[in-house]
Protein backbone atom coordinates (compact mmCIF):
# COMPACT_ATOMS: atom_id res chain seq x y z
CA UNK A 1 10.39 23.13 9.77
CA UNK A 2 12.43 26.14 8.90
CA UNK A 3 10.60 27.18 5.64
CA UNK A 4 7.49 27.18 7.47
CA UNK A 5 8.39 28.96 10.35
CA UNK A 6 9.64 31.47 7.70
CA UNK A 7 6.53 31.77 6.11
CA UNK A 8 4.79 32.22 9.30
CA UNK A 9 6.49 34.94 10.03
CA UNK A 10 4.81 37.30 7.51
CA UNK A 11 7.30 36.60 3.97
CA UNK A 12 5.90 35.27 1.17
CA UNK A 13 6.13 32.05 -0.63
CA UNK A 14 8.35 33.00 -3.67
CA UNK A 15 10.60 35.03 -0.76
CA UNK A 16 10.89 31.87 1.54
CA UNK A 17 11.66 29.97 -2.03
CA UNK A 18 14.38 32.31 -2.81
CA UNK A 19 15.92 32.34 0.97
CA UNK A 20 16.07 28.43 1.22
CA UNK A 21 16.76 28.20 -2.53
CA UNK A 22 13.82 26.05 -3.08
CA UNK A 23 11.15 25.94 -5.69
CA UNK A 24 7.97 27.95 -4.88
CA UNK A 25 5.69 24.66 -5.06
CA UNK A 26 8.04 23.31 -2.30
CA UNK A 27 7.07 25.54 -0.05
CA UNK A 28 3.60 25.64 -1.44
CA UNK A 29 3.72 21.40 -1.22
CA UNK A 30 4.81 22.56 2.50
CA UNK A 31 1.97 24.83 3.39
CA UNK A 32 -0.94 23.32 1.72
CA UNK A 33 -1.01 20.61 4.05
CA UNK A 34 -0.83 22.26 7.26
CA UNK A 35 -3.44 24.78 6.37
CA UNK A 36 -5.72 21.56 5.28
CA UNK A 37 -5.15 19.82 8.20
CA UNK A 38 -3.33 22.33 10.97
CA UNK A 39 -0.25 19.03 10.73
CA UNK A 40 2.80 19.13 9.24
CA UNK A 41 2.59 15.21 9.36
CA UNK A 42 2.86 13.01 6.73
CA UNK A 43 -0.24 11.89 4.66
CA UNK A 44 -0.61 8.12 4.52
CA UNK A 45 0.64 6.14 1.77
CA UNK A 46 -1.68 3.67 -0.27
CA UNK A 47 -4.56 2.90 -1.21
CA UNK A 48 -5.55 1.19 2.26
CA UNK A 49 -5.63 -2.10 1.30
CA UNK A 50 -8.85 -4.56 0.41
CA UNK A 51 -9.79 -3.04 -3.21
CA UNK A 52 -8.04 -5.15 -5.09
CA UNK A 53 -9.26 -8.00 -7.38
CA UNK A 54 -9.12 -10.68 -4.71
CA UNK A 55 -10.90 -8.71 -2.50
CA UNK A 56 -13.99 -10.63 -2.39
CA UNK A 57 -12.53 -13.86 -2.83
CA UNK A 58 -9.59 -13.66 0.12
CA UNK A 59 -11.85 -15.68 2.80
CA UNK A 60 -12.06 -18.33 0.18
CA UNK A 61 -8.90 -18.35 -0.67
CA UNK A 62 -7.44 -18.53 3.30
CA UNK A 63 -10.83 -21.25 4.05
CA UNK A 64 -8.85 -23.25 0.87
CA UNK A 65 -5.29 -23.60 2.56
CA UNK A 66 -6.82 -24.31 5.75
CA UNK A 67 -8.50 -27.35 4.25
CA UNK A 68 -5.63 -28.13 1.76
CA UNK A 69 -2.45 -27.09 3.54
CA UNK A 70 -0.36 -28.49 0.72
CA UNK A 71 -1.79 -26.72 -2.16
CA UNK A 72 0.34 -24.79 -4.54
CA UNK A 73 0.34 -21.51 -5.70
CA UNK A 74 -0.78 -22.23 -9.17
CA UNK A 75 -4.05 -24.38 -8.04
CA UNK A 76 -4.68 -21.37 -5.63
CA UNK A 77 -4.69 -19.29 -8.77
CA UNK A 78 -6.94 -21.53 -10.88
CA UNK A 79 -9.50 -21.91 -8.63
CA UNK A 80 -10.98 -18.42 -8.30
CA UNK A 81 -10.08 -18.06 -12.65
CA UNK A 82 -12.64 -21.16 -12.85
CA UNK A 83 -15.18 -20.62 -9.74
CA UNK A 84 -15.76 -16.09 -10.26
CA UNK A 85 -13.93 -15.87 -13.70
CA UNK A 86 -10.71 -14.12 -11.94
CA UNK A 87 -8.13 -14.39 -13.95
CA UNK A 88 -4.56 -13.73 -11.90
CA UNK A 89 -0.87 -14.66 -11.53
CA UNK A 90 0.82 -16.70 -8.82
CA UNK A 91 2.39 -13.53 -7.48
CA UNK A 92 -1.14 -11.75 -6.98
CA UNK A 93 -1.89 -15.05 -4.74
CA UNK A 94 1.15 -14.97 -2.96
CA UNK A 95 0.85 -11.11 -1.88
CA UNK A 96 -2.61 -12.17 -0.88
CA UNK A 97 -1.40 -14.98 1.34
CA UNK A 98 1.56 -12.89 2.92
CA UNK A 99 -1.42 -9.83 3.75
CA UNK A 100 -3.06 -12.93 5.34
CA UNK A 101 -0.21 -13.67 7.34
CA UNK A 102 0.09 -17.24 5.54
CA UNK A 103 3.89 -18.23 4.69
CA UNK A 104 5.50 -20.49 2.89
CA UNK A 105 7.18 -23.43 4.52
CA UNK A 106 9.92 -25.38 2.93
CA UNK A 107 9.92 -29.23 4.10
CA UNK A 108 11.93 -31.56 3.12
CA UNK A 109 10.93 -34.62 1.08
CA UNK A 110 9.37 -37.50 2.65
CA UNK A 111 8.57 -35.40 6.01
């Protein structure tokens, strides 16, 4: 990147601000990272996954539609509300299913 090349050639921050007509914490923001971590890459995003509150209870939940395969969102979301007094929303089940790689198949009625 330009603004860091600038900077490693001896000007300052606030000068390398003023020549790209950036803020000083840009270029701070810029060189922060690679001084941390020699990288100009890209920290990763998120939290990483698995510290939410169905963390515990995803194995149960997965064991559940592999015994059950028609059960519905909303008896999903009971269950764990009644069984470890986790109280949730469909939606919270239904991101945990798609992280499980579970979807949701549409059948017609009678098949």
């Amino acid at each position: 990147m330009r603004v860091v090349a600038f900077v490693d050639e001896g000007h300052g921050h606030r000068e390398a601000a003023r020549h790209f007509r950036v803020s000083p914490k840009f270029v701070n923001d810029l060189i922060k990272p690679r001084r941390e971590t020699g990288s100009l890459a890209p920290r990763p995003q998120g939290n990483g996954g698995g510290y939410g509150k169905l963390a515990g209870v995803t194995g149960r939940i997965e064991a559940r539609v592999a015994d059950k395969g028609e059960i519905t969102l909303d008896e999903l979301a009971a269950e764990p509300a009644r069984t470890h007094g986790i109280d949730m929303h469909r939606g919270t089940v239904w991101r945990a299913l798609r992280g499980l790689g579970l979807t949701h198949r549409k059948r017609p009625s009678g098949a």
